[in-house]
C-alpha atoms as a PDB file:
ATOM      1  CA  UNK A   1    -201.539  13.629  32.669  1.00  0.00           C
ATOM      2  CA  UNK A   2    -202.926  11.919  29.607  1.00  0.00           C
ATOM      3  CA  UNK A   3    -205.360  14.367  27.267  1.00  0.00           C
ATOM      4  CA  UNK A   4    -208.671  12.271  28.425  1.00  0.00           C
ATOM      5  CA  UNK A   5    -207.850  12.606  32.153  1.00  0.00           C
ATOM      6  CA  UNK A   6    -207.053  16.322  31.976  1.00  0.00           C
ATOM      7  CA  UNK A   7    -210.355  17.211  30.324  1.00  0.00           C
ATOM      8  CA  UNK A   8    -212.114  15.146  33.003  1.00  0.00           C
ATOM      9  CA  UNK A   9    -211.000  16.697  35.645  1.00  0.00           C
ATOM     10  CA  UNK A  10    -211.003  20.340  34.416  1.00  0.00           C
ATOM     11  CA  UNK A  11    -215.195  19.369  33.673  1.00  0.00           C
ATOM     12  CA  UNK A  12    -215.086  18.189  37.485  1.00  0.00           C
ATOM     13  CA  UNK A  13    -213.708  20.736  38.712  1.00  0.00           C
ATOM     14  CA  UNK A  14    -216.872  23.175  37.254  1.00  0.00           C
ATOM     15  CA  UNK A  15    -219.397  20.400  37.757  1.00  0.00           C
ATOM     16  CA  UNK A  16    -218.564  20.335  40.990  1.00  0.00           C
ATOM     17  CA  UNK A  17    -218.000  24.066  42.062  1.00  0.00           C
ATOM     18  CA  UNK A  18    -221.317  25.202  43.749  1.00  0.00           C
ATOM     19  CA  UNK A  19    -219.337  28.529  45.232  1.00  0.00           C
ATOM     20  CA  UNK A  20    -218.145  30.808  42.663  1.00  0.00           C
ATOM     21  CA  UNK A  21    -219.704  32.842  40.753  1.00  0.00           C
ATOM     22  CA  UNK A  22    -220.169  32.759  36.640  1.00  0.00           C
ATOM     23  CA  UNK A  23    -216.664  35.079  36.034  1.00  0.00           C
ATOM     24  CA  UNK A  24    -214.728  32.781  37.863  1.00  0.00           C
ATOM     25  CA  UNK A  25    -216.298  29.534  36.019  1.00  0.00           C
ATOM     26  CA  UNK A  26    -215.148  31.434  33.301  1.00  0.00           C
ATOM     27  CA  UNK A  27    -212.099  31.835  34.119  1.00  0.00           C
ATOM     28  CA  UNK A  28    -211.560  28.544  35.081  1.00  0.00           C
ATOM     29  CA  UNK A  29    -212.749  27.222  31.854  1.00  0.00           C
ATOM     30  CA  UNK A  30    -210.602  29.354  29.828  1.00  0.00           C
ATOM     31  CA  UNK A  31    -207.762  28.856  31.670  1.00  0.00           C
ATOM     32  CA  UNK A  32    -208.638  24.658  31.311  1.00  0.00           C
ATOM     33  CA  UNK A  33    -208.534  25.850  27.563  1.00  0.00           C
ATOM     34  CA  UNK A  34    -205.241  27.445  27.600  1.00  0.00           C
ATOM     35  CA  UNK A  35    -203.539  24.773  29.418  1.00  0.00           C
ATOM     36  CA  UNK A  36    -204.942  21.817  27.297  1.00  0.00           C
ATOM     37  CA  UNK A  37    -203.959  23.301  24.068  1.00  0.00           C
ATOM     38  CA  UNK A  38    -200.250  23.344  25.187  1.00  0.00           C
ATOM     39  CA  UNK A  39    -199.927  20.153  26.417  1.00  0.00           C
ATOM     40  CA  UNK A  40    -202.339  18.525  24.330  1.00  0.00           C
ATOM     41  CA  UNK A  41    -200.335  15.308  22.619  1.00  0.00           C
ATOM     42  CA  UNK A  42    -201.873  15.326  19.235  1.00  0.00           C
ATOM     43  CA  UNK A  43    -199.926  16.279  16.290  1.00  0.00           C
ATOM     44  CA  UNK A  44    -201.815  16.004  13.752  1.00  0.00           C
ATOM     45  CA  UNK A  45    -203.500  19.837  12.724  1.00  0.00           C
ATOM     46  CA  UNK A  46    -206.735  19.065  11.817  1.00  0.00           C
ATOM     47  CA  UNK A  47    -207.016  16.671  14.644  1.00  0.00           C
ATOM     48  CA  UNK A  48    -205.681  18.751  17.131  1.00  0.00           C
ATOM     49  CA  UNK A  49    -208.234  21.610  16.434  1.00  0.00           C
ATOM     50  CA  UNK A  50    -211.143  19.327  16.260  1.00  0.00           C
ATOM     51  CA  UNK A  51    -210.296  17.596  19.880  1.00  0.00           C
ATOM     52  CA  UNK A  52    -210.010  21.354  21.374  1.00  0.00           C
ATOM     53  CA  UNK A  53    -213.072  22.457  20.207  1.00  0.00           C
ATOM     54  CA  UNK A  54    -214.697  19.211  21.112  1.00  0.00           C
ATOM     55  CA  UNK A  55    -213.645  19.755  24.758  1.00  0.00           C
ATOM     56  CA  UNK A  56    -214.734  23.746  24.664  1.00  0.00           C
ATOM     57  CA  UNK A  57    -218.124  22.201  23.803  1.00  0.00           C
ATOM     58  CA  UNK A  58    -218.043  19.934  26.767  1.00  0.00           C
ATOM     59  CA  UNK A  59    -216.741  23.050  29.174  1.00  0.00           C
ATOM     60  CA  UNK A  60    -219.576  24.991  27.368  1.00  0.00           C
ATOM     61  CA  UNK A  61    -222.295  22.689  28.828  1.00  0.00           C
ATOM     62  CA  UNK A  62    -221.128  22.173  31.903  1.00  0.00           C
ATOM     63  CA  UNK A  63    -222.908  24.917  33.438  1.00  0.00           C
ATOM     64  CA  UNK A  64    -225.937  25.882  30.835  1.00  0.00           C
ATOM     65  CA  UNK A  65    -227.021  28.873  33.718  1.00  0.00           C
ATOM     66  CA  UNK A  66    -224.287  31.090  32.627  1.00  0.00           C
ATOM     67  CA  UNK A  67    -224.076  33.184  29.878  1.00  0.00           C
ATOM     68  CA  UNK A  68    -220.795  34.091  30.033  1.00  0.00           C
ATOM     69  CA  UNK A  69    -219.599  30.972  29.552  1.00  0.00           C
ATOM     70  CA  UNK A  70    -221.310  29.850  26.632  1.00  0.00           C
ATOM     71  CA  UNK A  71    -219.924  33.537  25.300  1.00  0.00           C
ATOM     72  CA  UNK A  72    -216.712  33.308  26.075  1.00  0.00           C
ATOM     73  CA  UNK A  73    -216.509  30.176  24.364  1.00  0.00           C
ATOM     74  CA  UNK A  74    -218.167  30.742  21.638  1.00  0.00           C
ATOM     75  CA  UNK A  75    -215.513  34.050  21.088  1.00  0.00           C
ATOM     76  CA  UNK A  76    -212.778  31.459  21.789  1.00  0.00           C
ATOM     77  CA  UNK A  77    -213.938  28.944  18.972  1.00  0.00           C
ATOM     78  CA  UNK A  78    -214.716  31.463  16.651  1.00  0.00           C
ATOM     79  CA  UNK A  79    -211.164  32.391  16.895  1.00  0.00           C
ATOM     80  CA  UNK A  80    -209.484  29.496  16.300  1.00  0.00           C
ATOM     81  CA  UNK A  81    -211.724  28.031  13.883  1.00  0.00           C
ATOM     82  CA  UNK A  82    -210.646  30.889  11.722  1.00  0.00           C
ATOM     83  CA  UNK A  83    -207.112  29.475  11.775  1.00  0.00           C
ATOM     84  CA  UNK A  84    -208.417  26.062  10.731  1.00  0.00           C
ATOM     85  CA  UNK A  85    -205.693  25.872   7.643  1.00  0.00           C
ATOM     86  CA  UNK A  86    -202.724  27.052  10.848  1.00  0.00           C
ATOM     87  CA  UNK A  87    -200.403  24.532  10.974  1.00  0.00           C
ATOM     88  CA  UNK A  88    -199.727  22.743  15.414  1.00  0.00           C
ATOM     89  CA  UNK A  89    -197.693  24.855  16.184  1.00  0.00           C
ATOM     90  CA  UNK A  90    -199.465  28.493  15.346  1.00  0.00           C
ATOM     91  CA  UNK A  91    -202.867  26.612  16.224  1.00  0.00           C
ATOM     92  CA  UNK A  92    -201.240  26.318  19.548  1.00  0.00           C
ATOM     93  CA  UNK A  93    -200.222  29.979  19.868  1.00  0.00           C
ATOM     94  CA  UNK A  94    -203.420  31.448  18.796  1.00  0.00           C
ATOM     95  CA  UNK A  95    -205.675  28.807  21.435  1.00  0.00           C
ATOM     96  CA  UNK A  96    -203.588  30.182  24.212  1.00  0.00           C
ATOM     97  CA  UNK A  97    -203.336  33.749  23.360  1.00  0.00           C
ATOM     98  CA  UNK A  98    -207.066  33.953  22.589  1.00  0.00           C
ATOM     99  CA  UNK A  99    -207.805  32.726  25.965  1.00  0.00           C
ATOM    100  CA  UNK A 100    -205.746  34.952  27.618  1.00  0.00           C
ATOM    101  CA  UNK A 101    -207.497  37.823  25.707  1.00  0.00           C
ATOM    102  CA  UNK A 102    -210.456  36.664  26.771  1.00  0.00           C
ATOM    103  CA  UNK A 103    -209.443  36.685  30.662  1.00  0.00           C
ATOM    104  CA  UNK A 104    -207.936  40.079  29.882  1.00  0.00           C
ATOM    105  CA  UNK A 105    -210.854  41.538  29.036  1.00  0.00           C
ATOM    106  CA  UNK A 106    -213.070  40.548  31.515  1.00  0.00           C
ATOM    107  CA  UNK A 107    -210.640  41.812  34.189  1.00  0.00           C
ATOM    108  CA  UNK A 108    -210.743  45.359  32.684  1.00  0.00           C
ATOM    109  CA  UNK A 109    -214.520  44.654  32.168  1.00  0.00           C
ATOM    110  CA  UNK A 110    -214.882  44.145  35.666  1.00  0.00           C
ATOM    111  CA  UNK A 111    -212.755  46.833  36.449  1.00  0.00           C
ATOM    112  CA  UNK A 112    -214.887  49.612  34.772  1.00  0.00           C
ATOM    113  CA  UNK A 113    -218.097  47.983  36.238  1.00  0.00           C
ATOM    114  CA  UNK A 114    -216.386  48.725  40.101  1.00  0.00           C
ATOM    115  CA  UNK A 115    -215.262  52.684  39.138  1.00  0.00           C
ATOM    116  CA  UNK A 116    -219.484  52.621  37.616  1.00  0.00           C
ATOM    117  CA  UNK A 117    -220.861  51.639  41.121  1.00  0.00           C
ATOM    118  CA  UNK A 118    -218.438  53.802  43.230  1.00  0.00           C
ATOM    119  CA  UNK A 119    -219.584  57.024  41.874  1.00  0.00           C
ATOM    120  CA  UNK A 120    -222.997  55.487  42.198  1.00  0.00           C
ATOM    121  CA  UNK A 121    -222.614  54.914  46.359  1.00  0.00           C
ATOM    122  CA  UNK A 122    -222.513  57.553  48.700  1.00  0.00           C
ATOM    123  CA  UNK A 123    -220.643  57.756  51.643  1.00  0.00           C
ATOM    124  CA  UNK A 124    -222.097  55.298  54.469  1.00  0.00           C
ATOM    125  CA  UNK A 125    -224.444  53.468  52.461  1.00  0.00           C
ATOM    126  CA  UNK A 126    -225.668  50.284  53.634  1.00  0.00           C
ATOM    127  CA  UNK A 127    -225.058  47.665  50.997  1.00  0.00           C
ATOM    128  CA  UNK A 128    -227.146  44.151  50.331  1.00  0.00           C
ATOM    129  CA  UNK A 129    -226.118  41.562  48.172  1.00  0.00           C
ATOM    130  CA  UNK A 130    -227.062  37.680  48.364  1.00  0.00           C
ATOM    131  CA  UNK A 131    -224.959  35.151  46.946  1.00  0.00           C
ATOM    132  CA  UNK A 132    -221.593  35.609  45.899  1.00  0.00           C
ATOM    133  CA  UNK A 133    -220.054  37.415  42.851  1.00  0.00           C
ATOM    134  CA  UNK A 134    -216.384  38.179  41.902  1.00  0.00           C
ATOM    135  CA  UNK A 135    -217.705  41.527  40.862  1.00  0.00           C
ATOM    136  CA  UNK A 136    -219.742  42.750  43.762  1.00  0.00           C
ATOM    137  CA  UNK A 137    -216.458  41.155  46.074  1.00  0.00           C
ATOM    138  CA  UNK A 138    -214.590  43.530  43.690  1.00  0.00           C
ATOM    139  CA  UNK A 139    -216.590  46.541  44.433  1.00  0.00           C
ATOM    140  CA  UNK A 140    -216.779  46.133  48.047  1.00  0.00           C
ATOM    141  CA  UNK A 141    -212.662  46.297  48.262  1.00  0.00           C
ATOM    142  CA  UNK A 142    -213.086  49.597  46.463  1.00  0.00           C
ATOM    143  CA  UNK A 143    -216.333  50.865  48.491  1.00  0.00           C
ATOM    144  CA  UNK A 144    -214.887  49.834  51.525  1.00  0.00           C
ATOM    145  CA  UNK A 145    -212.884  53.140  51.524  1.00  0.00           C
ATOM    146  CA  UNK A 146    -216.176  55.004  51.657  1.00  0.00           C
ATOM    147  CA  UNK A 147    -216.419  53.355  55.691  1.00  0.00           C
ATOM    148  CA  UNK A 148    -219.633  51.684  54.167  1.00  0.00           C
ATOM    149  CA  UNK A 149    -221.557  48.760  55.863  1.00  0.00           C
ATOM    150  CA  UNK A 150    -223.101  45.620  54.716  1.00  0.00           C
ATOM    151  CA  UNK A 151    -225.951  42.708  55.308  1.00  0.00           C
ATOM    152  CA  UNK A 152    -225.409  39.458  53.590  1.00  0.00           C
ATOM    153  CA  UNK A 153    -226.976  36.512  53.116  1.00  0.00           C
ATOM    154  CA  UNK A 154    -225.740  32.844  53.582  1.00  0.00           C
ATOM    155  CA  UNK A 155    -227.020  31.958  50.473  1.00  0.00           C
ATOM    156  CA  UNK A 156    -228.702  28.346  50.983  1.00  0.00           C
ATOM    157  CA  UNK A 157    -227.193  26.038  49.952  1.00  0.00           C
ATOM    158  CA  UNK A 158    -223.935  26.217  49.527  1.00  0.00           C
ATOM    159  CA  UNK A 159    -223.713  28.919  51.928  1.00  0.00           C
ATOM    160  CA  UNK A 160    -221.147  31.184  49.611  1.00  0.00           C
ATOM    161  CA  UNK A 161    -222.245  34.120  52.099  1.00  0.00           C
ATOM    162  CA  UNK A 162    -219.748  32.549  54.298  1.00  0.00           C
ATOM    163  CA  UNK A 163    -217.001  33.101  52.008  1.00  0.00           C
ATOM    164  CA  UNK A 164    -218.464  37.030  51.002  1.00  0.00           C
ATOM    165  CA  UNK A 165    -218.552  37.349  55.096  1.00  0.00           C
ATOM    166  CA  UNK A 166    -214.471  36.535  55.266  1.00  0.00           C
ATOM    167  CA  UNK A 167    -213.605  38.734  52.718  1.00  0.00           C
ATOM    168  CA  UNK A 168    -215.683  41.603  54.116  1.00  0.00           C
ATOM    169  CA  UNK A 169    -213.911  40.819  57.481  1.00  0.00           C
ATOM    170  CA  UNK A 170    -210.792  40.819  56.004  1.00  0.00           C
ATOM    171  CA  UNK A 171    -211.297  44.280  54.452  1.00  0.00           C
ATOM    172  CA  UNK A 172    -212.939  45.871  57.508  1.00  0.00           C
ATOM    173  CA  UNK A 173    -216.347  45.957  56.356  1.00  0.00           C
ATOM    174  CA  UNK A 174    -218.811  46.086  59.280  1.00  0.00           C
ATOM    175  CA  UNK A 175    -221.289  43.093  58.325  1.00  0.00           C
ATOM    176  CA  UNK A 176    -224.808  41.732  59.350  1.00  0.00           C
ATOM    177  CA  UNK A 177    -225.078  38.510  58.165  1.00  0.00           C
ATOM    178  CA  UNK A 178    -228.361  37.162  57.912  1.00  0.00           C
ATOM    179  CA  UNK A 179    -230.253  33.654  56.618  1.00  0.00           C
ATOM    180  CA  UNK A 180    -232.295  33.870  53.762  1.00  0.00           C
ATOM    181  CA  UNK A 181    -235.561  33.890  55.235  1.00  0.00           C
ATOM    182  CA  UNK A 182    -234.514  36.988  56.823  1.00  0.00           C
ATOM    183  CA  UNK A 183    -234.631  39.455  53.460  1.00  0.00           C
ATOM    184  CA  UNK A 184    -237.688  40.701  54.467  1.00  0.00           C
ATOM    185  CA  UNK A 185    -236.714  41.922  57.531  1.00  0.00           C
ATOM    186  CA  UNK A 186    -233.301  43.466  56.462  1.00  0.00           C
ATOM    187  CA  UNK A 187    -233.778  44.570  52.682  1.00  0.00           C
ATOM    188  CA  UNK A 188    -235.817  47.887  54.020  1.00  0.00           C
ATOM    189  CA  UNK A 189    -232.222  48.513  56.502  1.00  0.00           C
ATOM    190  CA  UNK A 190    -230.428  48.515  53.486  1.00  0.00           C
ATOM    191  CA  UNK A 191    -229.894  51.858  51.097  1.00  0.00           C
ATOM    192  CA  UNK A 192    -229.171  49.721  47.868  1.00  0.00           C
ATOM    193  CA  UNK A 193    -229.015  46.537  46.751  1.00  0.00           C
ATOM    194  CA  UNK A 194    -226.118  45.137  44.503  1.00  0.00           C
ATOM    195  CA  UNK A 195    -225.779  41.576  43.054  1.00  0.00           C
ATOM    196  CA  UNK A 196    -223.877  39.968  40.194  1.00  0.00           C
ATOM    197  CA  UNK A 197    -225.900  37.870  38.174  1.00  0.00           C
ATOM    198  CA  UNK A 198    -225.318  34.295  35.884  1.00  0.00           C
ATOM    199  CA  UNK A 199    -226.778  35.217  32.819  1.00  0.00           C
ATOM    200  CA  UNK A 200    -229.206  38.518  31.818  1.00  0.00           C
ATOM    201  CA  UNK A 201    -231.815  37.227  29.380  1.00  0.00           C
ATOM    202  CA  UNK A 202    -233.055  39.083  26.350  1.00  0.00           C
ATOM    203  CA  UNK A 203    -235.781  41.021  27.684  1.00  0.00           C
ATOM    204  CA  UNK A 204    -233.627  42.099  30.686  1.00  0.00           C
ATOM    205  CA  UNK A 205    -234.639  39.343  33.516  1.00  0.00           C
ATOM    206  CA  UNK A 206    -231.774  38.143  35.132  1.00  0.00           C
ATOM    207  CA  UNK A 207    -230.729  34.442  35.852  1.00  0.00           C
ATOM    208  CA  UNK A 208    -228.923  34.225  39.586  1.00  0.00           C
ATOM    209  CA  UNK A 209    -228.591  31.619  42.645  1.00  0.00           C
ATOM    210  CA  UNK A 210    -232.243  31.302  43.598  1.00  0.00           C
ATOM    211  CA  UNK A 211    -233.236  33.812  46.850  1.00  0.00           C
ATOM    212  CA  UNK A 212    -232.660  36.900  44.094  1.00  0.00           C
ATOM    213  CA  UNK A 213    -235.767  36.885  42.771  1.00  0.00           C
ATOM    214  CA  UNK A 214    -237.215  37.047  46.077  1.00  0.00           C
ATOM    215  CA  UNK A 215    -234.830  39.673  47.543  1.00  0.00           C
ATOM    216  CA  UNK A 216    -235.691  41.674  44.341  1.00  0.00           C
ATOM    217  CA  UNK A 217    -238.897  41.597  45.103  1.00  0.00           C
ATOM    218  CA  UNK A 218    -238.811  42.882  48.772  1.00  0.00           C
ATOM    219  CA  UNK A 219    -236.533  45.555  47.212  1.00  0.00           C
ATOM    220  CA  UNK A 220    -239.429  46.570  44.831  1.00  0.00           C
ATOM    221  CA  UNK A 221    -242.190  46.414  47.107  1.00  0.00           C
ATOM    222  CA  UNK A 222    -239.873  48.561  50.082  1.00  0.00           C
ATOM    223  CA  UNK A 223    -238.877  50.896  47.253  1.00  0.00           C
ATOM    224  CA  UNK A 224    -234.979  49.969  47.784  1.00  0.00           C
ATOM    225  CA  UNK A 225    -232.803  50.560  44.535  1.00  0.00           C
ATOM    226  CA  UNK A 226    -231.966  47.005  43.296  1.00  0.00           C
ATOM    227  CA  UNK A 227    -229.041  47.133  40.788  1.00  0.00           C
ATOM    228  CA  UNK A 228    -227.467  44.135  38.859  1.00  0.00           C
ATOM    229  CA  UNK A 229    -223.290  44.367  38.427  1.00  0.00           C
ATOM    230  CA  UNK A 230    -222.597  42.392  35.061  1.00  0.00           C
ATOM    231  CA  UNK A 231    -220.215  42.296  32.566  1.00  0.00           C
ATOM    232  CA  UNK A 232    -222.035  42.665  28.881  1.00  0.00           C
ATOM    233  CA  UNK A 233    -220.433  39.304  27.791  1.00  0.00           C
ATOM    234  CA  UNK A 234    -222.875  38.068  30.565  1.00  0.00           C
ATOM    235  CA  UNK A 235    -226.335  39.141  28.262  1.00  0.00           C
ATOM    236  CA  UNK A 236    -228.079  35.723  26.499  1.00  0.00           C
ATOM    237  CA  UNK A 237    -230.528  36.370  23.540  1.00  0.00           C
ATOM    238  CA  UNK A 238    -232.241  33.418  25.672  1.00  0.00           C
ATOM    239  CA  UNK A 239    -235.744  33.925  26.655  1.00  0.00           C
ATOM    240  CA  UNK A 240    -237.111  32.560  30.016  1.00  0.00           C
ATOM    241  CA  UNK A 241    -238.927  30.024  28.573  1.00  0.00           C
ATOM    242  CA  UNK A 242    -236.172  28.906  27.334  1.00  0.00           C
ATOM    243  CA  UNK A 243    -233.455  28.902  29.687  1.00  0.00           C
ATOM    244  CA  UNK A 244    -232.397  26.047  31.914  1.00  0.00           C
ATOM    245  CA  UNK A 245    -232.337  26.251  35.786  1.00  0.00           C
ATOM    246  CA  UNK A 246    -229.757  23.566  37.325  1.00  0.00           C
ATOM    247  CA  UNK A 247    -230.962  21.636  39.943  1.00  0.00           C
ATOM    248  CA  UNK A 248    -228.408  20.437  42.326  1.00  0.00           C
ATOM    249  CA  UNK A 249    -228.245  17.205  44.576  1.00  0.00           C
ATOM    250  CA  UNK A 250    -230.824  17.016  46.847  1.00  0.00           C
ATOM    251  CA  UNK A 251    -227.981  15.861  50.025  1.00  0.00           C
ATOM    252  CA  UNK A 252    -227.058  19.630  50.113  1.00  0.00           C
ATOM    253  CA  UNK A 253    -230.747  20.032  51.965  1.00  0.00           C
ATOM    254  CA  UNK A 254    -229.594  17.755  54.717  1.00  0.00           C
ATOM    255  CA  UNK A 255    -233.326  15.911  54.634  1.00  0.00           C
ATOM    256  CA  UNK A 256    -233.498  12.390  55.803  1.00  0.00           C
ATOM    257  CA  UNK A 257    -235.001   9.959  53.103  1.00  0.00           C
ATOM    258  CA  UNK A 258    -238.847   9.994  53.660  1.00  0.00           C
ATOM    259  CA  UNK A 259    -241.290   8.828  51.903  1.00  0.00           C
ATOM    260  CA  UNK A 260    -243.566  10.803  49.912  1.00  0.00           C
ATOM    261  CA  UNK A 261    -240.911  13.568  50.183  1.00  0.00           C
ATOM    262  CA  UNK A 262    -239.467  14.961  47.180  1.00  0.00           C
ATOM    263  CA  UNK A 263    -236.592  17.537  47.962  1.00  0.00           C
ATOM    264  CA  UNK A 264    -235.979  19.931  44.877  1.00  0.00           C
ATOM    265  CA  UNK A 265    -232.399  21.688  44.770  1.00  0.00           C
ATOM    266  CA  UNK A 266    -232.630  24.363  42.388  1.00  0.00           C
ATOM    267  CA  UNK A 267    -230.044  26.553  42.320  1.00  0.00           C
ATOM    268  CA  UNK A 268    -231.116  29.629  40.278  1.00  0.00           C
ATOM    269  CA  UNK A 269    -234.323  31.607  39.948  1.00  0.00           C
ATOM    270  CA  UNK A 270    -235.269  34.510  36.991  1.00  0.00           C
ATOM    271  CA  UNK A 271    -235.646  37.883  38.364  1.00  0.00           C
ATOM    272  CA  UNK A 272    -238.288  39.985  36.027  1.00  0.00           C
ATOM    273  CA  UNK A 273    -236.810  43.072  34.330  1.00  0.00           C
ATOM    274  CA  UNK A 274    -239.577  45.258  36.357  1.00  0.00           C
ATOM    275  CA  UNK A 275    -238.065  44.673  39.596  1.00  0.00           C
ATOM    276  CA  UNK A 276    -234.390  45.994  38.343  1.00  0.00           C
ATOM    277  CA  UNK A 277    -233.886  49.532  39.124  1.00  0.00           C
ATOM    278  CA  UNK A 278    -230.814  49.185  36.167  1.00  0.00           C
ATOM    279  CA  UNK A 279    -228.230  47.283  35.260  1.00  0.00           C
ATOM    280  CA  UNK A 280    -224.686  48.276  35.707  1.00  0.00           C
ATOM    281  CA  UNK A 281    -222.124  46.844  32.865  1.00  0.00           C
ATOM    282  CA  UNK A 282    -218.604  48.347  31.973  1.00  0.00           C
ATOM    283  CA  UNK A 283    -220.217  50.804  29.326  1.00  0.00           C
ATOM    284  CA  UNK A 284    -221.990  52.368  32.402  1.00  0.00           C
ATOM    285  CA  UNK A 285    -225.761  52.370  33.939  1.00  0.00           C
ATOM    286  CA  UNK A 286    -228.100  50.700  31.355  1.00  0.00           C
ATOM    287  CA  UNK A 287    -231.737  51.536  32.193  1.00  0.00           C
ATOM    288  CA  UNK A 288    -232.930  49.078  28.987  1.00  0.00           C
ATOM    289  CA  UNK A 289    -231.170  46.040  27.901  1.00  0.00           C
ATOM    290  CA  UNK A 290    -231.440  45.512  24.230  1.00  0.00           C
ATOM    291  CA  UNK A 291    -230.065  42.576  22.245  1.00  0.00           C
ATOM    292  CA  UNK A 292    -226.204  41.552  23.600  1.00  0.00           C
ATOM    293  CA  UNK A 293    -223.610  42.608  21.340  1.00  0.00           C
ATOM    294  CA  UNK A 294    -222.018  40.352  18.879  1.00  0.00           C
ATOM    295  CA  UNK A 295    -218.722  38.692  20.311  1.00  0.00           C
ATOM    296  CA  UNK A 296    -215.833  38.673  17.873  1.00  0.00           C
END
């Protein structure tokens, strides 16, 4: 596959995904970045480096929601821009082993954010989360050895609570799933409620698929513990004013073409840092977010 084509499709391929969650994009960007920079067919240095950074730039925007991808790849340019004098053939070591790093340490990230939340759930806890996450999916294959229960939702649109309802099914998990409109009803039958999140902003709010903010708020108002599951490398020294919310295509809604109708697909929603009982990261239970670490 010629360079151009490659990079198309790996942008595609995240353009296009409307059901994972931000670790996974992640992932799939850095491993995009790993495989481009050994098969890339320039062999000129200088070249070389400026055409991969060029195309972490375009990964980079692809989905402006998520923190951790505009971290990630900001760690990953960092490091090879500091090998800008390299010559092809340690320029292509140093691209793939960075991005491996990177993966590396999200995994154990993620792994230190599931032991966090098991000591924090008791024994037959009921469990809410809406949308889907890599890291909540993570902590329910661990939890699920405490026999305890859950309520999704489908998580319009996209409906990604269908694929959190297999897994759960798959591990046992007894499951009421419910539609969105339903979090009023079911957030007061639930003990906690855990959800990963896109991006957490500087002052603590926290972008996610849009429903959050409003299951947050039922969690506040029914006095049910609402905790976000996030890696650090997923805090943004963006503001809400600042950040952008994508907005989807509008035939996800299924609405004829009317007119006067506008239909409005946006995807994520801010959830204020008052509503979040704390925010769990792989350092442990953070009851204040303060400015995200520096990425090296």
């Amino acid at each position: 596959m010629k360079n151009s084509q490659f990079k198309q499709a790996s942008l595609n391929k995240i353009i296009e995904d409307h059901q994972s969650g931000s670790a996974k994009i992640a992932f799939i960007a850095l491993q995009a970045l790993a495989d481009y920079s050994v098969q890339s067919t320039l062999t000129d240095p200088a070249f070389y480096l400026r055409d991969l950074s060029d195309f972490a730039l375009r990964l980079q925007q692809t989905r402006p929601s998520m923190a951790i991808l505009a971290n990630t790849i900001d760690t990953w340019r960092q490091a090879i821009g500091r090998s800008h004098k390299a010559n092809l053939i340690t320029l292509k070591r140093i691209a793939l082993d960075k991005a491996h790093d990177l993966m590396a340490q999200s995994r154990l990230a993620n792994e230190q954010i599931v032991h966090q939340v098991c000591d924090l759930i008791a024994d037959d806890s009921v469990i809410l989360t809406h949308s889907i996450s890599s890291t909540i999916i993570s902590c329910f294959t661990e939890l699920a050895k405490k026999s305890i229960s859950a309520i999704i939702t489908e998580s319009r649109p996209g409906n990604e609570g269908c694929l959190v309802a297999e897994r759960l099914s798959h591990l046992g998990i007894e499951t009421q799933f419910i539609t969105d409109a339903q979090l009023g009803l079911f957030v007061p039958k639930a003990d906690v409620v855990l959800v990963g999140v896109d991006s957490i902003l500087a002052d603590g709010s926290v972008v996610n698929k849009a429903g959050t903010y409003l299951t947050a708020l039922v969690a506040y108002d029914t006095g049910t513990p609402f905790y976000v599951c996030a890696e650090s490398t997923k805090q943004s020294r963006k503001h809400n004013v600042s950040i952008h919310l994508e907005e989807m295509g509008a035939a996800e809604l299924n609405l004829a073409d009317l007119p006067h109708i506008t239909p409005r697909n946006i995807y994520f929603d801010v959830t204020p840092a008052r509503l979040i009982s704390g925010w769990i990261n792989e350092y442990g239970m953070q009851t204040l977010i303060n400015e995200p670490p520096k990425h090296v």
